[in-house]
Protein backbone atom coordinates (compact mmCIF):
# COMPACT_ATOMS: atom_id res chain seq x y z
CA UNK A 1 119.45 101.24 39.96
CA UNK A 2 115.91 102.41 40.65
CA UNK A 3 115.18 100.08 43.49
CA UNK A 4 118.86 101.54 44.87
CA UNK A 5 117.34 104.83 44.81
CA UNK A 6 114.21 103.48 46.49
CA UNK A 7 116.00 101.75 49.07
CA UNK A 8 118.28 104.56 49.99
CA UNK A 9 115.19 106.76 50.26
CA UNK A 10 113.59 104.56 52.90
CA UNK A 11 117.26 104.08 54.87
CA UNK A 12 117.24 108.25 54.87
CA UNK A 13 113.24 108.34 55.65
CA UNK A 14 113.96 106.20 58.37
CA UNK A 15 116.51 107.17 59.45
CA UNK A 16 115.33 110.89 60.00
CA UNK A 17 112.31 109.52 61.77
CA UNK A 18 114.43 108.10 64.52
CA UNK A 19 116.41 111.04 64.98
CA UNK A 20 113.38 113.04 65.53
CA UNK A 21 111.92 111.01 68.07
CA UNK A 22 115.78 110.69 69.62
CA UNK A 23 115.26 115.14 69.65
CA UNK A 24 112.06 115.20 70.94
CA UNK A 25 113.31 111.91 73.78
CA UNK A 26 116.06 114.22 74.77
CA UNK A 27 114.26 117.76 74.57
CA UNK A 28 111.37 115.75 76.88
CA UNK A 29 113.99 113.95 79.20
CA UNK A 30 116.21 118.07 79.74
CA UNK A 31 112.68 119.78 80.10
CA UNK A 32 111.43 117.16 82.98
CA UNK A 33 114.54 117.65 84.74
CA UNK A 34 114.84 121.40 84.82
CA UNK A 35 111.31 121.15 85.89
CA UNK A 36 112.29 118.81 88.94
CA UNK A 37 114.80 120.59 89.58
CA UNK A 38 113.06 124.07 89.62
CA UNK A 39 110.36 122.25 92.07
CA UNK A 40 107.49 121.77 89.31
CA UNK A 41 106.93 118.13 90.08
CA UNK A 42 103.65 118.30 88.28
CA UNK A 43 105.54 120.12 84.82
CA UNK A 44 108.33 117.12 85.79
CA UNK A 45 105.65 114.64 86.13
CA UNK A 46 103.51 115.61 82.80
CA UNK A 47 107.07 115.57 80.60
CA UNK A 48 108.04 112.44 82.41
CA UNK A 49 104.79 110.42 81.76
CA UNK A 50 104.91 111.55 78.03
CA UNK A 51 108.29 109.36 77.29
CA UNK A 52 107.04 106.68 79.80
CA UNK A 53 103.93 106.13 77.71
CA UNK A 54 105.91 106.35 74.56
CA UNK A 55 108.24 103.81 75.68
CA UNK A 56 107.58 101.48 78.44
CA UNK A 57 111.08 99.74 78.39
CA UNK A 58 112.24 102.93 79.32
CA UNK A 59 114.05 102.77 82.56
CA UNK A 60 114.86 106.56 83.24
CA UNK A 61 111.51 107.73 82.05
CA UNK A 62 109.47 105.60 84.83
CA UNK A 63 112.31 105.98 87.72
CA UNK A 64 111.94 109.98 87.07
CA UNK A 65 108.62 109.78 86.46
CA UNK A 66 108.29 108.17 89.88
CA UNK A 67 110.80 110.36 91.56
CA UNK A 68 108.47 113.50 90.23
CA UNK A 69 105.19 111.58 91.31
CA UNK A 70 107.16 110.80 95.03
CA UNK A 71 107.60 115.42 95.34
CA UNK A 72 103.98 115.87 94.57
CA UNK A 73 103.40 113.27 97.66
CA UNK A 74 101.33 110.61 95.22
CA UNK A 75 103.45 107.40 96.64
CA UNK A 76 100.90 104.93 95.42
CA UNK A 77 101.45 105.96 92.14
CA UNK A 78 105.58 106.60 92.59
CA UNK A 79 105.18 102.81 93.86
CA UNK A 80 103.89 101.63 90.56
CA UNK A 81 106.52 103.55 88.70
CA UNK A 82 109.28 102.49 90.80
CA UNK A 83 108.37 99.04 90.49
CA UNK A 84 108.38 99.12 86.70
CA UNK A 85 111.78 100.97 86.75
CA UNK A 86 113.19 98.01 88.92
CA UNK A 87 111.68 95.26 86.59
CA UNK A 88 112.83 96.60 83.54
CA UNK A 89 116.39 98.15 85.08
CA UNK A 90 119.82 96.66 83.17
CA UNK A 91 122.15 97.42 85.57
CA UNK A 92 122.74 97.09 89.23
CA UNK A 93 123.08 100.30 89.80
CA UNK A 94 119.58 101.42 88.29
CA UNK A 95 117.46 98.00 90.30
CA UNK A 96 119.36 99.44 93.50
CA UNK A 97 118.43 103.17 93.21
CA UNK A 98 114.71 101.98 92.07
CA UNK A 99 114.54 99.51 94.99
CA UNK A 100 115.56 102.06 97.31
CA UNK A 101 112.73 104.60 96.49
CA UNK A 102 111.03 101.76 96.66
CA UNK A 103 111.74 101.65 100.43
CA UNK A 104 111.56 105.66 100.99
CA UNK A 105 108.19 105.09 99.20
CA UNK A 106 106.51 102.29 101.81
CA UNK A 107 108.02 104.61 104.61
CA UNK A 108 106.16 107.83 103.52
CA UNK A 109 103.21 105.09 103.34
CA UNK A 110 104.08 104.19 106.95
CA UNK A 111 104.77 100.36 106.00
CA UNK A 112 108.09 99.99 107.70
CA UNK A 113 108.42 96.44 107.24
CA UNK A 114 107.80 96.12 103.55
CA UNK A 115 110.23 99.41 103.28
CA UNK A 116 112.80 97.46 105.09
CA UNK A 117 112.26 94.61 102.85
CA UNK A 118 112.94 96.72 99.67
CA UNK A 119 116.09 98.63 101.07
CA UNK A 120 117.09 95.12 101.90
CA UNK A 121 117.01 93.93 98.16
CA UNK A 122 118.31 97.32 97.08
CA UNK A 123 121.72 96.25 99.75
CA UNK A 124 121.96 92.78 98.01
CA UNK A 125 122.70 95.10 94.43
CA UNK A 126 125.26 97.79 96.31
CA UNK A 127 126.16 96.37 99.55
CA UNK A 128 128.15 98.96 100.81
CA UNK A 129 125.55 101.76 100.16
CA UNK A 130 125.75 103.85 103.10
CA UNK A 131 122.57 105.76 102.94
CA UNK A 132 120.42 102.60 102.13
CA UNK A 133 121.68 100.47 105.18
CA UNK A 134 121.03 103.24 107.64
CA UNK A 135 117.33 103.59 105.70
CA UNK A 136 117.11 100.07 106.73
CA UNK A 137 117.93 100.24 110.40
CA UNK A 138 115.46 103.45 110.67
CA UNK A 139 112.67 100.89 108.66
CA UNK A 140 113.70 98.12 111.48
CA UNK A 141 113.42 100.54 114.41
CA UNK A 142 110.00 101.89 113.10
CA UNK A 143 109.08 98.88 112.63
CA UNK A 144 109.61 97.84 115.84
CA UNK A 145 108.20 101.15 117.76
CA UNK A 146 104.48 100.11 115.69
CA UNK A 147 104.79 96.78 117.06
CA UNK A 148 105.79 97.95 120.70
CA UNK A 149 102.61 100.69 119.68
CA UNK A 150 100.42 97.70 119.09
CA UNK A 151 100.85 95.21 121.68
CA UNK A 152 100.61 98.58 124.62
CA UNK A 153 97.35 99.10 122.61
CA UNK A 154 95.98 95.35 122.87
CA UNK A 155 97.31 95.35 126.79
CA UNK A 156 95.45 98.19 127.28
CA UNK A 157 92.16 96.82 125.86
CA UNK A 158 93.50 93.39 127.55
CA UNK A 159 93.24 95.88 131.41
CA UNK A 160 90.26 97.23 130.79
CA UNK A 161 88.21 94.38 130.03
CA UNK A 162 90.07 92.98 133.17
CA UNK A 163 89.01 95.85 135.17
CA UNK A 164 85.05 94.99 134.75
CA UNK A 165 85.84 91.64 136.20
CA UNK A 166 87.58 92.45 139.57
CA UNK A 167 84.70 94.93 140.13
CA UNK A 168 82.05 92.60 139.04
CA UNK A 169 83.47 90.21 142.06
CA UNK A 170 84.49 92.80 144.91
CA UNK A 171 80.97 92.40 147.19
CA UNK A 172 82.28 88.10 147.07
CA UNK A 173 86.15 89.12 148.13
CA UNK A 174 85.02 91.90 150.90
CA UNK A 175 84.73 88.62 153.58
CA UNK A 176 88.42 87.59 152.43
CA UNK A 177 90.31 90.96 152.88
CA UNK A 178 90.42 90.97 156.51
CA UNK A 179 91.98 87.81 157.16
CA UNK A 180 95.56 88.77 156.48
CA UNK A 181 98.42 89.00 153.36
CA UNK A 182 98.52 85.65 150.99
CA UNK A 183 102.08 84.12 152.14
CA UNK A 184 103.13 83.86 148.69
CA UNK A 185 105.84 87.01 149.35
CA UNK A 186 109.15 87.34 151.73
CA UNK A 187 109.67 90.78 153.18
CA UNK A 188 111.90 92.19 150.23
CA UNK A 189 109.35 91.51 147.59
CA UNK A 190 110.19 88.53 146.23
CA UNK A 191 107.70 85.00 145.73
CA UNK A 192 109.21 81.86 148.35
CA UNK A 193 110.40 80.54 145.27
CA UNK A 194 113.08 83.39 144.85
CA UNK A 195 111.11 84.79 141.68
CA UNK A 196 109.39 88.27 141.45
CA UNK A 197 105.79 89.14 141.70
CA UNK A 198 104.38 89.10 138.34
CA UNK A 199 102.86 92.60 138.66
CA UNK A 200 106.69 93.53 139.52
CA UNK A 201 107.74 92.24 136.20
CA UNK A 202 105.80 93.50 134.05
CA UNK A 203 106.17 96.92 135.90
CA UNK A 204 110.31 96.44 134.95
CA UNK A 205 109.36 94.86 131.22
CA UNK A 206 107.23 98.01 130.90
CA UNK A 207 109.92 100.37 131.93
CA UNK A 208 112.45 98.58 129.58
CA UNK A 209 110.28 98.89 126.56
CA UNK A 210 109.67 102.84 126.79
CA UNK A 211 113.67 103.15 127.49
CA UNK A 212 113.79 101.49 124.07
CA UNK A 213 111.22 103.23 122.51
CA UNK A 214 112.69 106.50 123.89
CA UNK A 215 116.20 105.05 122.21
CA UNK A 216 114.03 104.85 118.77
CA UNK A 217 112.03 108.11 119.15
CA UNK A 218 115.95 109.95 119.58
CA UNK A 219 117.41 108.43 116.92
CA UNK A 220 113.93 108.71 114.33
CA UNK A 221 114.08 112.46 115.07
CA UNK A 222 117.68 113.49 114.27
CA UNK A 223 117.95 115.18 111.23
CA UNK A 224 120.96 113.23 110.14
CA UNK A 225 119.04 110.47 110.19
CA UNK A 226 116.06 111.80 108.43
CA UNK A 227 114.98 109.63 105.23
CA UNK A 228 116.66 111.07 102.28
CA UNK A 229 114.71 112.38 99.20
CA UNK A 230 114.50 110.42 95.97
CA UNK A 231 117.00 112.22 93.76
CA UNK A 232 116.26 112.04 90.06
CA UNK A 233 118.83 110.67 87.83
CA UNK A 234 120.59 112.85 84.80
CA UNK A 235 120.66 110.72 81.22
């Protein structure tokens, strides 16, 4: 009968333990949120972090701690805590939403093509998620403008380095200039061979590139197509 009594006490003991760290779980979890939602990412962040460090499984503690962390602009450190969220998520749902902060995080880092990759892994969860799938084309078209940014920026080292060279051999090519046009060219422009000059196409593949990047800078800057904010999620 005694070690009844004894056994009860530690079921009770126990049992009142949990349900004060359930209280203070759920009195952390409403304060973070009110915070976020007020705009005090840092009072979010600090209430966040508390039940992420008392419970690393926890999947809404680290994706609102990283949704907090993503407001007060610290997206190396929203990275780490959306990464954990996605590891440790149960649902498809949850690895979806983590995966696509994920992707609004590597955009506000200005890594469009490992953004892309995320929102692409966040599509393979919720396929029909409208919001991630045009996240994705923006990621692929900013992508593409920092490519198109990049190879302008090597041709343009590429000319100048060019440059030195015709001048270093202009006395040797003074002789040559009076003796007529190279017969490589028909009157409207064109090589014998029916083909254009190459100076000609690259003048047209030049123009065709800033029509496109003028296509991406249009559709980048439209506020409907702006990236939309982590949101933080209620549980």
């Amino acid at each position: 009968m005694r070690n009844t009594g004894i056994f009860v006490f530690f079921v009770l003991f126990f049992l009142g333990g949990f349900s004060s760290a359930q209280s203070r779980y759920n009195v952390l979890m409403y304060e973070g949120n009110q915070a976020f939602n007020s705009n005090r990412y840092e009072a979010a962040t600090s209430k966040f972090m508390e039940v992420a460090r008392s419970d690393e499984k926890d999947f809404a503690a680290h994706y609102n701690l990283g949704n907090s962390l993503y407001k007060s602009k610290k997206y190396e450190e929203a990275k780490a805590e959306f990464e954990k969220a996605g590891q440790i998520a149960q649902t498809l749902s949850d690895k979806a939403s983590a995966l696509h902060n994920l992707g609004n995080t590597y955009m506000k880092l200005n890594q469009p093509e490992k953004a892309a990759e995320y929102y692409k892994q966040s599509l393979k969860q919720e396929p029909h998620n409208e919001a991630t799938r045009k996240n994705y084309e923006i990621a692929k078209l900013k992508e593409k403008q920092n490519q198109q940014n990049q190879n302008e920026s090597e041709g343009k080292n590429g000319d100048e380095q060019d440059q030195g060279q015709q001048g270093d051999g202009k006395n040797q090519n003074e002789g040559q200039q009076g003796q007529g046009k190279s017969d490589n060219s028909s009157a409207d422009g064109k090589n014998n061979d029916g083909t254009l000059p190459k100076g000609m196409q690259d003048a047209i593949l030049k123009k065709i590139a800033e029509k496109e990047r003028e296509t991406a800078r249009r559709i980048l800057n439209k506020d409907s197509y702006s990236i939309p904010e982590s949101n933080e999620k209620d549980w």
